[in-house]
ModelCIF file with pLDDT and N, C-alpha, C, O atoms, coordinates in Angstrom:
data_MODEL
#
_entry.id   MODEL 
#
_entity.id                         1 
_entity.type                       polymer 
_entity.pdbx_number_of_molecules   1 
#
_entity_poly.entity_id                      1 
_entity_poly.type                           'polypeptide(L)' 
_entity_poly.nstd_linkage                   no 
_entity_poly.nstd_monomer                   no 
_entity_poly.pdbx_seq_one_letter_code       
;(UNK)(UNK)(UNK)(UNK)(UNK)(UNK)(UNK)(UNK)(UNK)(UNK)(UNK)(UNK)(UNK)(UNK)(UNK)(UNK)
(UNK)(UNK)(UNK)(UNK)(UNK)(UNK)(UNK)(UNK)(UNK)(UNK)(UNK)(UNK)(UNK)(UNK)(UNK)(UNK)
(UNK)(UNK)(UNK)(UNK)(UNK)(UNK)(UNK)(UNK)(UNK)(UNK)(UNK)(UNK)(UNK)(UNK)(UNK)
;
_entity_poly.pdbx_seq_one_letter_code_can   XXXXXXXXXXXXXXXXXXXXXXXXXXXXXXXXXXXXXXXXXXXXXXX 
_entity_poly.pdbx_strand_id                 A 
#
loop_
_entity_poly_seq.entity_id 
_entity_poly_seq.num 
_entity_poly_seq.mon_id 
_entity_poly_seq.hetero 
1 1  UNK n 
1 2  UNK n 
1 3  UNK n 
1 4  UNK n 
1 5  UNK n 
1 6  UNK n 
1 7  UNK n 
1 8  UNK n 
1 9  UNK n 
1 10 UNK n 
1 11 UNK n 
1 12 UNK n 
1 13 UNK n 
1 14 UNK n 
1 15 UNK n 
1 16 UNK n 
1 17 UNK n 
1 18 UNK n 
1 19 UNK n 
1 20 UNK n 
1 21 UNK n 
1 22 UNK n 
1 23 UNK n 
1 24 UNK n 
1 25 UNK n 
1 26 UNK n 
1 27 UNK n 
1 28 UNK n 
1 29 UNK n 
1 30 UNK n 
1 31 UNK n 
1 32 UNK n 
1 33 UNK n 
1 34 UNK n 
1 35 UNK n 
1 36 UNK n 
1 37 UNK n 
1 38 UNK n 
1 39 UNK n 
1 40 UNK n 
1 41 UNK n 
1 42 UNK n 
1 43 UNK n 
1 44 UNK n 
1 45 UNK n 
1 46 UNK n 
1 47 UNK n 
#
_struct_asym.id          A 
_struct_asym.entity_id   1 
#
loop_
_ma_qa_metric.id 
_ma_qa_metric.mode 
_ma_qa_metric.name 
_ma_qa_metric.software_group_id 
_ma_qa_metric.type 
1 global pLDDT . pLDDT 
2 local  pLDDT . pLDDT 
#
_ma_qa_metric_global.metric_id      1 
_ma_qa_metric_global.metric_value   88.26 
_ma_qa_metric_global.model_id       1 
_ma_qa_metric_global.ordinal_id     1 
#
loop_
_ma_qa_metric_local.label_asym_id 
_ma_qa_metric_local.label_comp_id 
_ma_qa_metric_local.label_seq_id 
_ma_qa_metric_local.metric_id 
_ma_qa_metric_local.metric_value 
_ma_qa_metric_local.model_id 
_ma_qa_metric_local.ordinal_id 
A UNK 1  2 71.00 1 1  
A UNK 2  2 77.00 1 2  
A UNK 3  2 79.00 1 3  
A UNK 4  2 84.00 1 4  
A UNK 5  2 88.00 1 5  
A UNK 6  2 84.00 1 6  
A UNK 7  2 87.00 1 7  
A UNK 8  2 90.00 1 8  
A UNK 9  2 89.00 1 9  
A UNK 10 2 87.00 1 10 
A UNK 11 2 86.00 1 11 
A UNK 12 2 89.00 1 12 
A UNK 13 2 88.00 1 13 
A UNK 14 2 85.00 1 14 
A UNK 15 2 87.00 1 15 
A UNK 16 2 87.00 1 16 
A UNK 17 2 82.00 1 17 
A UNK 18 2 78.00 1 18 
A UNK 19 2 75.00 1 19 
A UNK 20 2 84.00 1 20 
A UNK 21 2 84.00 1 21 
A UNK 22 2 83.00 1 22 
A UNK 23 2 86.00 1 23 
A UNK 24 2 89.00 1 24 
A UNK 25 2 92.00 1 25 
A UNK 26 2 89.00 1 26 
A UNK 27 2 89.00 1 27 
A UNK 28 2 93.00 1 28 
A UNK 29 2 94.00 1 29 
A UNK 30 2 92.00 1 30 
A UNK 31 2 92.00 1 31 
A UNK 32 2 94.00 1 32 
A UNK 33 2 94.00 1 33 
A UNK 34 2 93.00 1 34 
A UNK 35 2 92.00 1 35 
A UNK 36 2 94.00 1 36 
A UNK 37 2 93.00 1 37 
A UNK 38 2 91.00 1 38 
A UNK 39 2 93.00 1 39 
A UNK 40 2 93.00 1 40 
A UNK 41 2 92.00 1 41 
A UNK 42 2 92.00 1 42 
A UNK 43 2 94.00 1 43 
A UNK 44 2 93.00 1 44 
A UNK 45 2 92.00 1 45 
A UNK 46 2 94.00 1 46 
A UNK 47 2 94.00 1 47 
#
loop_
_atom_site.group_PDB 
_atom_site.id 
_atom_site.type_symbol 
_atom_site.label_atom_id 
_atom_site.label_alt_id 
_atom_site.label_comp_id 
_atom_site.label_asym_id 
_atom_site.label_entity_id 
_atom_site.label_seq_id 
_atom_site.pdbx_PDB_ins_code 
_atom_site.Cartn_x 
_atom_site.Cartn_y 
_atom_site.Cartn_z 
_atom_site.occupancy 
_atom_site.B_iso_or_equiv 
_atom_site.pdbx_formal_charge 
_atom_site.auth_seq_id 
_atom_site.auth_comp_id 
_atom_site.auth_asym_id 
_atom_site.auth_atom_id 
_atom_site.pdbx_PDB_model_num 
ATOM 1   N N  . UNK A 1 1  ? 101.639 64.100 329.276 1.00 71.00 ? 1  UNK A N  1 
ATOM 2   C CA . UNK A 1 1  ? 101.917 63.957 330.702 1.00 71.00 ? 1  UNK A CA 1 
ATOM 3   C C  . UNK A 1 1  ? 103.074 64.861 331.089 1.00 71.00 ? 1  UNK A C  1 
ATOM 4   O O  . UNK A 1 1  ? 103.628 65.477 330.179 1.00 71.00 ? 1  UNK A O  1 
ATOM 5   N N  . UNK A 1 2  ? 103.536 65.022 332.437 1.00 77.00 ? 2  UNK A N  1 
ATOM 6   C CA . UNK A 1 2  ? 104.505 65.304 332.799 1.00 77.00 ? 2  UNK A CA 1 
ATOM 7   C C  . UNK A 1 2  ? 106.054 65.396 332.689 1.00 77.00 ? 2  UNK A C  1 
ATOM 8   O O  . UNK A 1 2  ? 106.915 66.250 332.900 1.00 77.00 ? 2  UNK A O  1 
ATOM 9   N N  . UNK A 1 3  ? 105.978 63.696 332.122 1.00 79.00 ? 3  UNK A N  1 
ATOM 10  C CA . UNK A 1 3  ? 107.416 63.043 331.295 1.00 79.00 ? 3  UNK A CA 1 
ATOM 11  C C  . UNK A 1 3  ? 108.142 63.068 331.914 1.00 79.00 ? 3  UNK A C  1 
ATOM 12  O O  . UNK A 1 3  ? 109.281 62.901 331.476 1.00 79.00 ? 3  UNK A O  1 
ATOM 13  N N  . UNK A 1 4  ? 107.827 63.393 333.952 1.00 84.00 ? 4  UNK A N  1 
ATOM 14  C CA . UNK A 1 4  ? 108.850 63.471 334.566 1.00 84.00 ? 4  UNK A CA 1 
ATOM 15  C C  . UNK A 1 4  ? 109.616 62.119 335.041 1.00 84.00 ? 4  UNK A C  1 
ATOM 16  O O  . UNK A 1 4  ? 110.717 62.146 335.593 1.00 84.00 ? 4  UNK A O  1 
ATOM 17  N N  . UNK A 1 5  ? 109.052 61.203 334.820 1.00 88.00 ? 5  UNK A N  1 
ATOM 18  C CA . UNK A 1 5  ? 109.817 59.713 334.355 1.00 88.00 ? 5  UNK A CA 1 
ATOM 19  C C  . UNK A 1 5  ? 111.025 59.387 333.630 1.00 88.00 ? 5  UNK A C  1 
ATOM 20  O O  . UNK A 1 5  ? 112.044 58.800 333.994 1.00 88.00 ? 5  UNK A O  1 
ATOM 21  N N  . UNK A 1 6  ? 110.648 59.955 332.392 1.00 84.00 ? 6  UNK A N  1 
ATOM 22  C CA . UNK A 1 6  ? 111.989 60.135 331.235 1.00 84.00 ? 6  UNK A CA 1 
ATOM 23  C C  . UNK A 1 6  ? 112.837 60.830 331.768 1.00 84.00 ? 6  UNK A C  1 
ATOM 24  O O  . UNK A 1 6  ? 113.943 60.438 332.137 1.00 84.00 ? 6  UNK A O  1 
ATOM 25  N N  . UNK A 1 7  ? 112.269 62.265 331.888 1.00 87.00 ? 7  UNK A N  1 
ATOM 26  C CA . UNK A 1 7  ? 113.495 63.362 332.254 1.00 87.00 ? 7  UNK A CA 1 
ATOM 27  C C  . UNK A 1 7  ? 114.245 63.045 333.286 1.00 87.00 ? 7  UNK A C  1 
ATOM 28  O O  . UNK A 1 7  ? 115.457 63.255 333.270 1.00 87.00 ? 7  UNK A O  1 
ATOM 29  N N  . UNK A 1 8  ? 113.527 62.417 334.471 1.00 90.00 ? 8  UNK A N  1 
ATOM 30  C CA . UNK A 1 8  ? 114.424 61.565 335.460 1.00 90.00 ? 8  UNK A CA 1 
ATOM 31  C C  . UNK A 1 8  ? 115.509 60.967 335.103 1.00 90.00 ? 8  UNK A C  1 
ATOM 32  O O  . UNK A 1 8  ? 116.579 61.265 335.633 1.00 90.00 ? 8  UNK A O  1 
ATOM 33  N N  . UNK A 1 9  ? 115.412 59.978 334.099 1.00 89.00 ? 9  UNK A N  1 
ATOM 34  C CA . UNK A 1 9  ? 116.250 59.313 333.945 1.00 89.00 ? 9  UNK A CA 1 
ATOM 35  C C  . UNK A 1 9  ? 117.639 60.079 333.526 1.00 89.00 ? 9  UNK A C  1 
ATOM 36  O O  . UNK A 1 9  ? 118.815 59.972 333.873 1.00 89.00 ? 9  UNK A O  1 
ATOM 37  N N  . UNK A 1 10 ? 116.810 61.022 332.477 1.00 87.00 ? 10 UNK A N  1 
ATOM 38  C CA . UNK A 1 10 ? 118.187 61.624 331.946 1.00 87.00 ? 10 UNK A CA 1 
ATOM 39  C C  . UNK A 1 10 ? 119.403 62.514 332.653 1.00 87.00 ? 10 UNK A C  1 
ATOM 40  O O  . UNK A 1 10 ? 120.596 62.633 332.373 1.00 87.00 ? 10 UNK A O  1 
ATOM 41  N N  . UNK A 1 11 ? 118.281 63.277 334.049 1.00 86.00 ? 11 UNK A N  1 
ATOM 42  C CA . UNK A 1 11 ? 118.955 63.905 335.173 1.00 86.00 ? 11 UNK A CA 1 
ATOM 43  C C  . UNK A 1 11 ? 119.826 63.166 335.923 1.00 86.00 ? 11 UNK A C  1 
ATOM 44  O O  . UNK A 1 11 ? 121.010 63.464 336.083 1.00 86.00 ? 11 UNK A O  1 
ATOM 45  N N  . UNK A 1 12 ? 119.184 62.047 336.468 1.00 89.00 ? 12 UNK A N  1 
ATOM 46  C CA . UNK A 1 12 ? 119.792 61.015 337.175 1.00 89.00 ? 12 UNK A CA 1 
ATOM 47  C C  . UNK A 1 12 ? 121.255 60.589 336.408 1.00 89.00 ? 12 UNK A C  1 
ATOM 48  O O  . UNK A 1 12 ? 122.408 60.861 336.744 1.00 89.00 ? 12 UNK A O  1 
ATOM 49  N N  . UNK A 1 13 ? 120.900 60.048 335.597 1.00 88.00 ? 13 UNK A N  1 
ATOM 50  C CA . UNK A 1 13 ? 122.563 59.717 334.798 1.00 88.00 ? 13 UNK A CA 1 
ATOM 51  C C  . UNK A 1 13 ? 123.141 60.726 334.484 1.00 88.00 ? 13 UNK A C  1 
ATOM 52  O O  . UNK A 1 13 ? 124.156 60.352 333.895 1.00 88.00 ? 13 UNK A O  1 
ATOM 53  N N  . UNK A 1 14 ? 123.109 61.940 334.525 1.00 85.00 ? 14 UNK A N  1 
ATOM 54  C CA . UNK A 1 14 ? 124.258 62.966 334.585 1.00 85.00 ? 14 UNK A CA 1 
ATOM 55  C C  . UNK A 1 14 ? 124.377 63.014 336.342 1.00 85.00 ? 14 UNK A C  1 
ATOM 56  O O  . UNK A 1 14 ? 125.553 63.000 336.704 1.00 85.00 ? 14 UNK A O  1 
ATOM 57  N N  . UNK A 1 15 ? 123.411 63.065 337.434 1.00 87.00 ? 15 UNK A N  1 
ATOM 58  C CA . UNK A 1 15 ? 124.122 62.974 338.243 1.00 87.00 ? 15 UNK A CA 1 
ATOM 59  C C  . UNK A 1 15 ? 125.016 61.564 338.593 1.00 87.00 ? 15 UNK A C  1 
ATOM 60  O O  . UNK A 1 15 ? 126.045 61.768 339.236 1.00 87.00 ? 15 UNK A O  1 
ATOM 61  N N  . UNK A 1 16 ? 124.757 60.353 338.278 1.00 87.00 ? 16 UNK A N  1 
ATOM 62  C CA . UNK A 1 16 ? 125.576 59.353 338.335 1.00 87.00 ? 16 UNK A CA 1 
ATOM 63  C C  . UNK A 1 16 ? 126.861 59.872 337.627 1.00 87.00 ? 16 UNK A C  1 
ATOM 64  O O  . UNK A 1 16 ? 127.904 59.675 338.252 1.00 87.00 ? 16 UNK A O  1 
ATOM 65  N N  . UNK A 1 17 ? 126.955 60.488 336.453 1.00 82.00 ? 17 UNK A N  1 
ATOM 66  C CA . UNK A 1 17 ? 128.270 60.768 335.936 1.00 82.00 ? 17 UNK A CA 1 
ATOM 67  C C  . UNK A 1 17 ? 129.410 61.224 337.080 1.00 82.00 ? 17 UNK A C  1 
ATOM 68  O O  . UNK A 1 17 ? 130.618 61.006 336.987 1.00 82.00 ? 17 UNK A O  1 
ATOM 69  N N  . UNK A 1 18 ? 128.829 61.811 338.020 1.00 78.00 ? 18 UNK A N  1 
ATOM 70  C CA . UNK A 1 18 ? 129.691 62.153 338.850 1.00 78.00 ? 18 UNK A CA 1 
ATOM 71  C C  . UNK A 1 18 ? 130.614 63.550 338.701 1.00 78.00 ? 18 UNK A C  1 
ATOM 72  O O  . UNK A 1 18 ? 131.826 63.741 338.809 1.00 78.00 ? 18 UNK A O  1 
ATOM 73  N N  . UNK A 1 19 ? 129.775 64.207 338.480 1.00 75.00 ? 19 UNK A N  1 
ATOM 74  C CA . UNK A 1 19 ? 130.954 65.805 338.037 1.00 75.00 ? 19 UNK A CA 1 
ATOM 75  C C  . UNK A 1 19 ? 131.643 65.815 336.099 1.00 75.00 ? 19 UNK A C  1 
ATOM 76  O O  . UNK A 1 19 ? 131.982 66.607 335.219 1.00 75.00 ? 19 UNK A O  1 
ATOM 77  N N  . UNK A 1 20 ? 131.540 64.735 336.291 1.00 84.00 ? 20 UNK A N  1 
ATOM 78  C CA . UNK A 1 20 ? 131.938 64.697 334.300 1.00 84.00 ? 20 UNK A CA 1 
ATOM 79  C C  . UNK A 1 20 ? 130.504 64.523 333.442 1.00 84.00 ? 20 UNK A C  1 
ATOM 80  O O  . UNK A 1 20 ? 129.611 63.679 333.360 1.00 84.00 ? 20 UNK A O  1 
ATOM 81  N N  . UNK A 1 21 ? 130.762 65.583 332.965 1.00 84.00 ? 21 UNK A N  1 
ATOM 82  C CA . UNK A 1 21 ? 129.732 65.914 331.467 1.00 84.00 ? 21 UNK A CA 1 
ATOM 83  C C  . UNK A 1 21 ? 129.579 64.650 330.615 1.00 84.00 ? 21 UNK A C  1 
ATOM 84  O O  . UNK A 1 21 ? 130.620 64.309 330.053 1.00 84.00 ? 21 UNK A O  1 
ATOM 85  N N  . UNK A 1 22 ? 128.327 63.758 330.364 1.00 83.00 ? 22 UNK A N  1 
ATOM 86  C CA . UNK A 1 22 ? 128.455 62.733 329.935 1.00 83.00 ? 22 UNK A CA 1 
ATOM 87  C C  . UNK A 1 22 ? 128.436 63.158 328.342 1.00 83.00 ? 22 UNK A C  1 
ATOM 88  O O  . UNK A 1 22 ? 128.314 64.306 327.914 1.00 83.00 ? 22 UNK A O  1 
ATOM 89  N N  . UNK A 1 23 ? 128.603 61.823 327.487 1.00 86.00 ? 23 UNK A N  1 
ATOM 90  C CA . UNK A 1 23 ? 129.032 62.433 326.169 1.00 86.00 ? 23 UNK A CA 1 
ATOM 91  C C  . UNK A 1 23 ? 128.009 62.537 325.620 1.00 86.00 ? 23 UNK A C  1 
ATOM 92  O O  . UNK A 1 23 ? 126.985 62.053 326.103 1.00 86.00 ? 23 UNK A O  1 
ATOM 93  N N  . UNK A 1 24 ? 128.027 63.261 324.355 1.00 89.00 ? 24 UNK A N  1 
ATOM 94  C CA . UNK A 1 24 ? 126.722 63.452 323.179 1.00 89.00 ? 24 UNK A CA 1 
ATOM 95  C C  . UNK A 1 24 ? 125.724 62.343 323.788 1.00 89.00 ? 24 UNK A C  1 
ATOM 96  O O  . UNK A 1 24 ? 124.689 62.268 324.450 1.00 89.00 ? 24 UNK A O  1 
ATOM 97  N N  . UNK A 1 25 ? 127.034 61.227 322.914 1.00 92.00 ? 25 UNK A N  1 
ATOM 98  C CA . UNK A 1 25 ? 125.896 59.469 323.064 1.00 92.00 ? 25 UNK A CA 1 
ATOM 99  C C  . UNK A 1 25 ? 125.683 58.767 324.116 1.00 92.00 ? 25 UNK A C  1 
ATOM 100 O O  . UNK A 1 25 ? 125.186 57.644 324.024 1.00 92.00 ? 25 UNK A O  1 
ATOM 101 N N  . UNK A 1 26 ? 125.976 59.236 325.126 1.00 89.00 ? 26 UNK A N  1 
ATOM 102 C CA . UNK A 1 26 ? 125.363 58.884 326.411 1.00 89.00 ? 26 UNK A CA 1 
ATOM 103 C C  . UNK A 1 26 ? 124.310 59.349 326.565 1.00 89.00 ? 26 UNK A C  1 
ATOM 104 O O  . UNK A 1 26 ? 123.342 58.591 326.628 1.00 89.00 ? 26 UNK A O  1 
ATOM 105 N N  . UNK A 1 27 ? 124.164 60.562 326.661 1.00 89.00 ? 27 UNK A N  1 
ATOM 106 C CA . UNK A 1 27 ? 122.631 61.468 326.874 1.00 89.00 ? 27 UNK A CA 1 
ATOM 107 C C  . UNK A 1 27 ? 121.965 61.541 325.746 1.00 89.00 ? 27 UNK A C  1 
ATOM 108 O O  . UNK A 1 27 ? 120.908 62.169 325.688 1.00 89.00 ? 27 UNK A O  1 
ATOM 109 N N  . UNK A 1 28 ? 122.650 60.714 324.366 1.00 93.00 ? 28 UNK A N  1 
ATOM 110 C CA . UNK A 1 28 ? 121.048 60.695 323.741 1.00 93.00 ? 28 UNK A CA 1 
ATOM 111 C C  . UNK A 1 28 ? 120.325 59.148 323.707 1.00 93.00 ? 28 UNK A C  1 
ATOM 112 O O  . UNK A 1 28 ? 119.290 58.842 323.113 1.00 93.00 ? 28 UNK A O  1 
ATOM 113 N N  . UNK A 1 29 ? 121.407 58.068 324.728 1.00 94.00 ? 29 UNK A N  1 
ATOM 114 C CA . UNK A 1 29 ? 121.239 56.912 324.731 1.00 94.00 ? 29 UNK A CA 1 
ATOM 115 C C  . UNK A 1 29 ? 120.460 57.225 326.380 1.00 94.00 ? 29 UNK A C  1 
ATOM 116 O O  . UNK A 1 29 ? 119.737 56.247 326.573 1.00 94.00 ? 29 UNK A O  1 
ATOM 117 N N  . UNK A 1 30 ? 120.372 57.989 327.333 1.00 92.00 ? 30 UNK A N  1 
ATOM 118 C CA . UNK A 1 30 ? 119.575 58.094 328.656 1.00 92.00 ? 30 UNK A CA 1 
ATOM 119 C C  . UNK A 1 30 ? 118.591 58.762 327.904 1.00 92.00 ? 30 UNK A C  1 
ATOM 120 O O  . UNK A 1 30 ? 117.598 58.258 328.428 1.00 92.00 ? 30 UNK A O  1 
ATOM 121 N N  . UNK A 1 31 ? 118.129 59.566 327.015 1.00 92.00 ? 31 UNK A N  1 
ATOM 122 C CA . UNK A 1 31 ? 116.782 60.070 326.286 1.00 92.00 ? 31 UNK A CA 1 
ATOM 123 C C  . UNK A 1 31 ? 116.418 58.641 326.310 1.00 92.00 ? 31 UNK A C  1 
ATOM 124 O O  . UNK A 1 31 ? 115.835 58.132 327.267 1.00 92.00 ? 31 UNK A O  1 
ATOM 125 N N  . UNK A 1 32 ? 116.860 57.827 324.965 1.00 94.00 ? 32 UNK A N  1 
ATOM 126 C CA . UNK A 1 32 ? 116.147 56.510 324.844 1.00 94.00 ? 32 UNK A CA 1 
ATOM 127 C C  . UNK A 1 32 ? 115.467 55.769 325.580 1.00 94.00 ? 32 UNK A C  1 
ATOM 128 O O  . UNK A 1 32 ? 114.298 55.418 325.425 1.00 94.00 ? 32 UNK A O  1 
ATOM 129 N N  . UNK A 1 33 ? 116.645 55.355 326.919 1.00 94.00 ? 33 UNK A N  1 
ATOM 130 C CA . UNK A 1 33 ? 115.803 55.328 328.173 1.00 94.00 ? 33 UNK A CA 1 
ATOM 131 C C  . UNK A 1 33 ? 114.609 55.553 328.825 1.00 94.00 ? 33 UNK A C  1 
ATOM 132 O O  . UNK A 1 33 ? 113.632 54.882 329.154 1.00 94.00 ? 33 UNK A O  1 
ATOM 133 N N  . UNK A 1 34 ? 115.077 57.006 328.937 1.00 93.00 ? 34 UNK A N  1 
ATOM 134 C CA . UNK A 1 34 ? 113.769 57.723 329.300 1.00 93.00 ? 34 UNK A CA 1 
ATOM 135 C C  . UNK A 1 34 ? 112.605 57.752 328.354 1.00 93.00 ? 34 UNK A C  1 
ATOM 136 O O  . UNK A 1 34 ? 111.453 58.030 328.687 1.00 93.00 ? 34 UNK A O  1 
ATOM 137 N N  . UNK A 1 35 ? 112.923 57.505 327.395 1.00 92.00 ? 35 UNK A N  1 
ATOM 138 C CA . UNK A 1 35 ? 111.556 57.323 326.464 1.00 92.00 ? 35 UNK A CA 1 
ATOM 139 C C  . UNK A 1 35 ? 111.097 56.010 326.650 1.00 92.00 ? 35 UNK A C  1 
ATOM 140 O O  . UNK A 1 35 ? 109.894 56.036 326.910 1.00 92.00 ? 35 UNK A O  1 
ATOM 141 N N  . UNK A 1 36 ? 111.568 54.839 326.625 1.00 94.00 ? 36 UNK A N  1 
ATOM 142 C CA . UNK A 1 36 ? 111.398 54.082 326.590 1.00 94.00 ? 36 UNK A CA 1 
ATOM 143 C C  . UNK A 1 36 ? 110.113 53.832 328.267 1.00 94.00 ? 36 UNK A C  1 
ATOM 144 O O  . UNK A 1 36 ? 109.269 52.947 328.405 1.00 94.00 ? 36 UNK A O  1 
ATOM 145 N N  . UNK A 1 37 ? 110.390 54.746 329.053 1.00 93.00 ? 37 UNK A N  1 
ATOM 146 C CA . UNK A 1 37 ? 110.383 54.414 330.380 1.00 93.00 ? 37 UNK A CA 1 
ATOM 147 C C  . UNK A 1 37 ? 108.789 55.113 330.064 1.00 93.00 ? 37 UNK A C  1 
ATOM 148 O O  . UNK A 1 37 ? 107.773 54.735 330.647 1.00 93.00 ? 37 UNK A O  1 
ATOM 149 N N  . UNK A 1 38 ? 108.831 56.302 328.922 1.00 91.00 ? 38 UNK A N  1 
ATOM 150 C CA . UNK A 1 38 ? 107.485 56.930 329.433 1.00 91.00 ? 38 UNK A CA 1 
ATOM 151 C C  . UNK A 1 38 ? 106.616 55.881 328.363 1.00 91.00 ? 38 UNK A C  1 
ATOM 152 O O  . UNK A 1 38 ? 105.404 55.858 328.582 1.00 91.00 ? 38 UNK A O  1 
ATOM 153 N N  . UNK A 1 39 ? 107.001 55.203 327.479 1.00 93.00 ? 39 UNK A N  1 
ATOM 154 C CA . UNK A 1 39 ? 106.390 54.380 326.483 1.00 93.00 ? 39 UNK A CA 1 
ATOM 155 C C  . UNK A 1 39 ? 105.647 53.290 327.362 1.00 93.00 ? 39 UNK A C  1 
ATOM 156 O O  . UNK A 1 39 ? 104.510 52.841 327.216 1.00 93.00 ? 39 UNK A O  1 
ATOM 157 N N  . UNK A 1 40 ? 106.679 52.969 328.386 1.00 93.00 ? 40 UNK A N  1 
ATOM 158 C CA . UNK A 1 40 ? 106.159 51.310 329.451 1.00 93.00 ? 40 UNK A CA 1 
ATOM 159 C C  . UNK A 1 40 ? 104.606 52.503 329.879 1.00 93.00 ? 40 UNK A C  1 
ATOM 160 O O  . UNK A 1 40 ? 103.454 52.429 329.454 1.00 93.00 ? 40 UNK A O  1 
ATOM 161 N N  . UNK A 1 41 ? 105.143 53.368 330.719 1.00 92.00 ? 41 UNK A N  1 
ATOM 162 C CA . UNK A 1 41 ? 103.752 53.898 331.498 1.00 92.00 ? 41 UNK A CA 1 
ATOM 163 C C  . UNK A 1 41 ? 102.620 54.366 330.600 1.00 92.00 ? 41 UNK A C  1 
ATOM 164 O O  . UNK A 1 41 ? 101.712 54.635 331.386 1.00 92.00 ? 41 UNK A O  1 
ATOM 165 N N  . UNK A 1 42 ? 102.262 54.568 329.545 1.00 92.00 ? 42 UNK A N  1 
ATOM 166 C CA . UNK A 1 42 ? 101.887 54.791 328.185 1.00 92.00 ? 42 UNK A CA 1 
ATOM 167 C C  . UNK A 1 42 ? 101.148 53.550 328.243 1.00 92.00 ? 42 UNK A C  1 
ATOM 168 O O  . UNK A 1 42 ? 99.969  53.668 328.576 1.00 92.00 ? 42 UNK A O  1 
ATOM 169 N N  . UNK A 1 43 ? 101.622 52.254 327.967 1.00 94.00 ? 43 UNK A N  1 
ATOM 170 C CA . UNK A 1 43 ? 101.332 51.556 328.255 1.00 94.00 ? 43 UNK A CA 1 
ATOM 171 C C  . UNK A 1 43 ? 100.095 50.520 329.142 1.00 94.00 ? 43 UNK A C  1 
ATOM 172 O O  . UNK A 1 43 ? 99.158  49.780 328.843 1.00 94.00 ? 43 UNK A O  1 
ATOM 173 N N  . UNK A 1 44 ? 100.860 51.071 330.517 1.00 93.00 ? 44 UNK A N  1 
ATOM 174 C CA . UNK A 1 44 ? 99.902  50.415 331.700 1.00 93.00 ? 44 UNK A CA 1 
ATOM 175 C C  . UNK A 1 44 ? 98.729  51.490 331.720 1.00 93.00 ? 44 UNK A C  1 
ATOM 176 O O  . UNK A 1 44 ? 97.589  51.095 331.964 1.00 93.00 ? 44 UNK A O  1 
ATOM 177 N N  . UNK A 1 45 ? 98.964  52.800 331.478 1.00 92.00 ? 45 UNK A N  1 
ATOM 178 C CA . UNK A 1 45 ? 97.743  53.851 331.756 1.00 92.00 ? 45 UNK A CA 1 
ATOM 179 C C  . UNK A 1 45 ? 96.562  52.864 330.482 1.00 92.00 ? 45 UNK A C  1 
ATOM 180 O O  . UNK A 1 45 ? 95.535  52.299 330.858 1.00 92.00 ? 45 UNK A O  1 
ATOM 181 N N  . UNK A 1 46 ? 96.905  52.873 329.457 1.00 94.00 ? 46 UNK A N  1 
ATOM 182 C CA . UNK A 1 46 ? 95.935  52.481 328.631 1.00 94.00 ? 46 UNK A CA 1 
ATOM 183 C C  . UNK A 1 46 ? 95.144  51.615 328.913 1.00 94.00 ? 46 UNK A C  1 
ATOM 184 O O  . UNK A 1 46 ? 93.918  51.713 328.853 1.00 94.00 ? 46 UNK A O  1 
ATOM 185 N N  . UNK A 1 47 ? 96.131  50.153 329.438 1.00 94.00 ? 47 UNK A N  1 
ATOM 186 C CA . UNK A 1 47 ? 95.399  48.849 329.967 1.00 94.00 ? 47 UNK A CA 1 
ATOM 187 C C  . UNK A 1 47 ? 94.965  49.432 331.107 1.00 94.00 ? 47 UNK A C  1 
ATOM 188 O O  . UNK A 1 47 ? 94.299  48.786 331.917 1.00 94.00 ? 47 UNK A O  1 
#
């Protein structure tokens, strides 16, 4: 797919950061997220 779900997420929380560069483990903990997010839709497409 697109994955523009995930990647959202991960964009979005650097713009929530607000001008500060979030750390390593922030943005590999908003990946998770975002994976997690394309896993749910993964999901409902199947059912």
């Amino acid at each position: 797919g697109k994955l523009n779900r995930g990647l959202a997420v991960v964009e979005s929380y650097k713009l929530l950061k607000a001008g500060s560069e979030p750390s390593e483990e922030e943005e590999f903990l908003a990946c998770i997220l975002g994976w997690g997010i394309e896993w749910l839709q993964a999901y409902f497409l199947i059912l």
